[in-house]
PDB file of N, CA and C in Angstrom:
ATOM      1  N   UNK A   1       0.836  -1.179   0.000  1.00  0.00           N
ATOM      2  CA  UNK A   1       0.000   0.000   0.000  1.00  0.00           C
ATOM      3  C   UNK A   1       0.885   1.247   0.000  1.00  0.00           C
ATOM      4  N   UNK A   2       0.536   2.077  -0.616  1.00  0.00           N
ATOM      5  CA  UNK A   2       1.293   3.646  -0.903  1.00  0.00           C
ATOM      6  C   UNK A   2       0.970   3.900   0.709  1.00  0.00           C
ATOM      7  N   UNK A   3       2.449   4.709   1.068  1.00  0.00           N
ATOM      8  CA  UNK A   3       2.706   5.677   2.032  1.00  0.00           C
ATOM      9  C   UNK A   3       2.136   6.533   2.089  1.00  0.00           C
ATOM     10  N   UNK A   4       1.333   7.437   3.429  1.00  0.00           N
ATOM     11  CA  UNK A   4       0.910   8.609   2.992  1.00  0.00           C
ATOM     12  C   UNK A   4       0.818   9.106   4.458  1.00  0.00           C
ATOM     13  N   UNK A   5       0.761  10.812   4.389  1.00  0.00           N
ATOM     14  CA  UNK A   5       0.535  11.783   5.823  1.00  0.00           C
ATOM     15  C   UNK A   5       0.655  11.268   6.821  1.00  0.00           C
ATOM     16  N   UNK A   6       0.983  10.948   7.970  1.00  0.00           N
ATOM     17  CA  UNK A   6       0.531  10.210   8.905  1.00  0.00           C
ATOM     18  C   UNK A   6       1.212   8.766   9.065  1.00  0.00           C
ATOM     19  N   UNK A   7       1.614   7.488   8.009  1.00  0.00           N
ATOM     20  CA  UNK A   7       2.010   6.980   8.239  1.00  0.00           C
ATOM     21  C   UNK A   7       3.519   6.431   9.020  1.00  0.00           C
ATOM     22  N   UNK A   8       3.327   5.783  10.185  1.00  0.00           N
ATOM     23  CA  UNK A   8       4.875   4.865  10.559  1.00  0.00           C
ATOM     24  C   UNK A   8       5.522   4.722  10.169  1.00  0.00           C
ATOM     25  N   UNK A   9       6.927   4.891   9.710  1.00  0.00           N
ATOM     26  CA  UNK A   9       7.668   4.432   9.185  1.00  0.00           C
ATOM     27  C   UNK A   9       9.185   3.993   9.910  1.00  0.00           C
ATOM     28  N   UNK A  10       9.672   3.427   9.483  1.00  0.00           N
ATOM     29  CA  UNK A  10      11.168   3.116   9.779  1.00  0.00           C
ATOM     30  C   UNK A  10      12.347   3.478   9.222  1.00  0.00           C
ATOM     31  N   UNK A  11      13.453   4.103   9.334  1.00  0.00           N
ATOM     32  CA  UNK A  11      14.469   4.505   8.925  1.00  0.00           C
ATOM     33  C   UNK A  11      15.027   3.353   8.174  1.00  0.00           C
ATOM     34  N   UNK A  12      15.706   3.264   7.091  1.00  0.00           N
ATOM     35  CA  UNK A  12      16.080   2.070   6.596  1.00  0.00           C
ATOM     36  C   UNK A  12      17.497   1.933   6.799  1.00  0.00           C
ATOM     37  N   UNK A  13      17.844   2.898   6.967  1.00  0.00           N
ATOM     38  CA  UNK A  13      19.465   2.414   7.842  1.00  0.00           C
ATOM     39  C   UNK A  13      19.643   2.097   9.545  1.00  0.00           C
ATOM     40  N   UNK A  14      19.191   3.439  10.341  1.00  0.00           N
ATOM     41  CA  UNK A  14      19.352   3.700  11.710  1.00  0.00           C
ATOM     42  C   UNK A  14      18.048   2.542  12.286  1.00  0.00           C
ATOM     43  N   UNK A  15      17.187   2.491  11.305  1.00  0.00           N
ATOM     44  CA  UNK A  15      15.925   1.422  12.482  1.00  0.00           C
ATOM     45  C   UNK A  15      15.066   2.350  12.854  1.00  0.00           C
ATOM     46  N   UNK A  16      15.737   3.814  13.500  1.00  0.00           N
ATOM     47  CA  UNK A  16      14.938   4.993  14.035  1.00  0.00           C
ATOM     48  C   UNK A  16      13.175   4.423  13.481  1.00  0.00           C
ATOM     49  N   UNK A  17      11.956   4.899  14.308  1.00  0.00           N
ATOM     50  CA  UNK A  17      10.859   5.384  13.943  1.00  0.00           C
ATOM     51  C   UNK A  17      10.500   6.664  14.091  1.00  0.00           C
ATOM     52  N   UNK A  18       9.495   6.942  13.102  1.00  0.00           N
ATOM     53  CA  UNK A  18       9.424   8.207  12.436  1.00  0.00           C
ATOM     54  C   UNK A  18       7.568   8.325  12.002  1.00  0.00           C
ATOM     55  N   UNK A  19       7.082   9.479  11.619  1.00  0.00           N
ATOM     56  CA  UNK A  19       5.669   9.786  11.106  1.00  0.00           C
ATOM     57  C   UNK A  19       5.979  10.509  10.239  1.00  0.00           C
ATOM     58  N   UNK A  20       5.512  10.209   9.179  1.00  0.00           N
ATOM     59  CA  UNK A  20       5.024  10.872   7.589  1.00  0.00           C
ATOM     60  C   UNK A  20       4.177  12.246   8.166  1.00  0.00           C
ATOM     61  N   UNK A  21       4.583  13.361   8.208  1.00  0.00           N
ATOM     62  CA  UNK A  21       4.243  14.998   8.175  1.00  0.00           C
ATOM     63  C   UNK A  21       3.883  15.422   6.867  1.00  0.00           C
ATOM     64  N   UNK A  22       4.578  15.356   5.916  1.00  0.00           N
ATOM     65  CA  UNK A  22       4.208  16.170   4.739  1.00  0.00           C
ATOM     66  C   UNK A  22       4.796  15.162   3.455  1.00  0.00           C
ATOM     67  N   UNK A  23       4.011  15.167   2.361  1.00  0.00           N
ATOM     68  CA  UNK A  23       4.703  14.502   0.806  1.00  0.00           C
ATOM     69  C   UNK A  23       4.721  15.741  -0.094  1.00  0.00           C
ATOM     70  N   UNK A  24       5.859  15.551  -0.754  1.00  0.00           N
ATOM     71  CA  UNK A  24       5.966  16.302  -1.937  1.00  0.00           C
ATOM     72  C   UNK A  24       5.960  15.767  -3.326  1.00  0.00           C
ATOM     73  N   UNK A  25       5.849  15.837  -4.249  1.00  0.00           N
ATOM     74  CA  UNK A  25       5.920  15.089  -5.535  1.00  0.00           C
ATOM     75  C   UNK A  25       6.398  16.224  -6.714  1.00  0.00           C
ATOM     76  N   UNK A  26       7.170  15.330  -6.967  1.00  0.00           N
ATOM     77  CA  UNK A  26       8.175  15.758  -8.604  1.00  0.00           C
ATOM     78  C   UNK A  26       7.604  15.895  -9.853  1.00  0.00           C
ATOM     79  N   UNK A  27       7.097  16.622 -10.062  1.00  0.00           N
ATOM     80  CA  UNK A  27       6.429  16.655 -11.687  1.00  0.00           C
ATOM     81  C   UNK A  27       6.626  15.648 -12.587  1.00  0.00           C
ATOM     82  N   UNK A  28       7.783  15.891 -12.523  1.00  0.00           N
ATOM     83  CA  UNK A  28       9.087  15.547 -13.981  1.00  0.00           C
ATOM     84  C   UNK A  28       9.083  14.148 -14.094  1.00  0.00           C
ATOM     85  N   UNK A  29       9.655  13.825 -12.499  1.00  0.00           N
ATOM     86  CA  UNK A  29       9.340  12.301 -12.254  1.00  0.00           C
ATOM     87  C   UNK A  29       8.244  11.054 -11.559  1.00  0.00           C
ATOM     88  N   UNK A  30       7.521  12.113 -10.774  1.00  0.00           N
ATOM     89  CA  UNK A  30       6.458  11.565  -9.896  1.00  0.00           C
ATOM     90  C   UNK A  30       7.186  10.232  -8.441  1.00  0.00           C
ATOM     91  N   UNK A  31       8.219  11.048  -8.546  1.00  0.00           N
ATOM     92  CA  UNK A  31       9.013  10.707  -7.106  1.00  0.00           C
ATOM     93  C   UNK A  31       8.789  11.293  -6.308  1.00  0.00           C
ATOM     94  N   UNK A  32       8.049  10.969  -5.030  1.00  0.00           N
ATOM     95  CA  UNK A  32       7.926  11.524  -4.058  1.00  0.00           C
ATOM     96  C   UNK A  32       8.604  11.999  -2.867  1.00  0.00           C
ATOM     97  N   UNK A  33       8.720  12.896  -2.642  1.00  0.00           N
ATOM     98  CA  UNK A  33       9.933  12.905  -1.193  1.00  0.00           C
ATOM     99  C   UNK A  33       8.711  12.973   0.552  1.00  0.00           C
ATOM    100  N   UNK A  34       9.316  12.270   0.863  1.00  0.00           N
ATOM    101  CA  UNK A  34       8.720  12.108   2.728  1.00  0.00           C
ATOM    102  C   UNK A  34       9.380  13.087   3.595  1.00  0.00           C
ATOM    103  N   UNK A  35       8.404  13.941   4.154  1.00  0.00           N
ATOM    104  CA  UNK A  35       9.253  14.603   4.891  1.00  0.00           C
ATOM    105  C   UNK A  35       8.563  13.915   6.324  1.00  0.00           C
ATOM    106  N   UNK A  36       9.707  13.381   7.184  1.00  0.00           N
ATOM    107  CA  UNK A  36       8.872  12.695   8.406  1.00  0.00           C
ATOM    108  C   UNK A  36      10.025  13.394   9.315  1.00  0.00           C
ATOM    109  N   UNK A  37       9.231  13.066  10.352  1.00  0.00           N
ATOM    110  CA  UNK A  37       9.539  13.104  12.279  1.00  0.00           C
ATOM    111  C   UNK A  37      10.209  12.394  12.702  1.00  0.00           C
ATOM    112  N   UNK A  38      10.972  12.038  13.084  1.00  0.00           N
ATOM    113  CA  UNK A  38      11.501  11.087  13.606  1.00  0.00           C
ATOM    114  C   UNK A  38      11.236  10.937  14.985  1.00  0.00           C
ATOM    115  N   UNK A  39      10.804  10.317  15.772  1.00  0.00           N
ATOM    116  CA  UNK A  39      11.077   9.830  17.901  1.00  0.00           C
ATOM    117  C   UNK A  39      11.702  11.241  18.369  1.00  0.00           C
ATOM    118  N   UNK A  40      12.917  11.271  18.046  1.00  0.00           N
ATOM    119  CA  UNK A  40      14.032  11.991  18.828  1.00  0.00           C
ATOM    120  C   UNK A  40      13.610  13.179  18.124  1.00  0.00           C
ATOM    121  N   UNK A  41      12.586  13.979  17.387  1.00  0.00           N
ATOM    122  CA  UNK A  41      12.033  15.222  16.957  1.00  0.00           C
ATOM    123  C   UNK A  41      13.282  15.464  15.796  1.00  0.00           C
ATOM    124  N   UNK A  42      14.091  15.052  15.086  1.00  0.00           N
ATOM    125  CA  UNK A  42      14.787  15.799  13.773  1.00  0.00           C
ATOM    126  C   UNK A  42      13.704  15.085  12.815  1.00  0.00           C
ATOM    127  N   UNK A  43      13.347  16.221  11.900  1.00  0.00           N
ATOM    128  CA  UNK A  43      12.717  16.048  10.689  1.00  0.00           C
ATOM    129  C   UNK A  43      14.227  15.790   9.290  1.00  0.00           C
ATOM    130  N   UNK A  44      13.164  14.890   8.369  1.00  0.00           N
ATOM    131  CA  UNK A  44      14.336  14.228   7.618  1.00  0.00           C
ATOM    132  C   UNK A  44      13.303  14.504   6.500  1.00  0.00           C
ATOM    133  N   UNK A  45      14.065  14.787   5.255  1.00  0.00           N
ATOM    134  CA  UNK A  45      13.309  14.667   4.149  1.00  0.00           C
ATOM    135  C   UNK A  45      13.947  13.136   3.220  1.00  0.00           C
ATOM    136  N   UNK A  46      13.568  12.233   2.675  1.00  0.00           N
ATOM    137  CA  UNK A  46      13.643  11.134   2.228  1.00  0.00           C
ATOM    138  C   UNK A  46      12.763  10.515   1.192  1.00  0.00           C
ATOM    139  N   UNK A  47      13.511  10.464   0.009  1.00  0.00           N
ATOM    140  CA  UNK A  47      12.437   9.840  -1.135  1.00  0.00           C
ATOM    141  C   UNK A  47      12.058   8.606  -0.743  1.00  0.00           C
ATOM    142  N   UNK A  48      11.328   8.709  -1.487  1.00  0.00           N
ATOM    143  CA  UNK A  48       9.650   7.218  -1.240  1.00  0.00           C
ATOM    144  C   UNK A  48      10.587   5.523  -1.169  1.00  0.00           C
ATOM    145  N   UNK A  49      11.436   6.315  -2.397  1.00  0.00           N
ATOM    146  CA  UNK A  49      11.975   4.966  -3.116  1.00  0.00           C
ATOM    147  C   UNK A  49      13.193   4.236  -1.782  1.00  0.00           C
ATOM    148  N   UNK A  50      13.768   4.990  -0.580  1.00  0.00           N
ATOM    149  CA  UNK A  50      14.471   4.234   0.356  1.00  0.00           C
ATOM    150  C   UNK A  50      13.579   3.375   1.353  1.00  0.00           C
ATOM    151  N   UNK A  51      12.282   3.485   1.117  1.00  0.00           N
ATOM    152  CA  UNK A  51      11.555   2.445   2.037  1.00  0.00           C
ATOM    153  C   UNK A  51      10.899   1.257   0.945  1.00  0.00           C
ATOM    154  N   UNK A  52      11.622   1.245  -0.290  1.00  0.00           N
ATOM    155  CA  UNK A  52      11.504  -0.268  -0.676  1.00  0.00           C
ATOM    156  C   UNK A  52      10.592   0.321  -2.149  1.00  0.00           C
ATOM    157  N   UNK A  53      10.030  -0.941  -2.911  1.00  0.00           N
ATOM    158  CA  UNK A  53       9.776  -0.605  -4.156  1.00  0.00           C
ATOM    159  C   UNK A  53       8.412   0.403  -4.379  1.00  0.00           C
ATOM    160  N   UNK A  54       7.685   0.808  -5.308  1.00  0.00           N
ATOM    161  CA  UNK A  54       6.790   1.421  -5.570  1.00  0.00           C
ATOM    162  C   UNK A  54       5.436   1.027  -5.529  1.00  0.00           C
ATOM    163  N   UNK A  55       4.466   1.271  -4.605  1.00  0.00           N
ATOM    164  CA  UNK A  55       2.964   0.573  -5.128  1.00  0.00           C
ATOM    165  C   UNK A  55       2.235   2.039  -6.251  1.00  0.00           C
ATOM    166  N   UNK A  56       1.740   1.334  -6.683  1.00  0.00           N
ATOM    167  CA  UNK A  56       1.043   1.976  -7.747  1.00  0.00           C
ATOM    168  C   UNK A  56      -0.632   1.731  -7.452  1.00  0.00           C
ATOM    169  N   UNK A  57      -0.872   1.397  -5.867  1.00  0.00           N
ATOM    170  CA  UNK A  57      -2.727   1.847  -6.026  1.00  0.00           C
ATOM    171  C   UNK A  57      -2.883   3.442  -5.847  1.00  0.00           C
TER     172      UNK A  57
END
């Protein structure tokens, strides 16, 4: 299922957990970037594509 606002996520290196705050999307490419929260409060911006492959619903 596509990521979105609000969702859990996991850092794919550190493990850290984190909440989906805001998505942005790329025109050009329709790559999305995550901007999430992390636990420890630093916000991280991170494309879609480091938490694994693409759903398309």
């Amino acid at each position: 299922m596509r990521l979105k606002t609000g969702d859990c996520v996991e850092h794919p290196q550190t493990k850290k957990k984190g909440y989906i705050i805001q998505i942005f999307q790329n025109p050009a490419c329709f790559i999305r970037t995550l901007v999430i929260r992390w636990e420890d409060g630093e916000i991280e911006e991170l494309e879609e594509l480091e938490f694994g492959p693409l759903d398309d619903e």
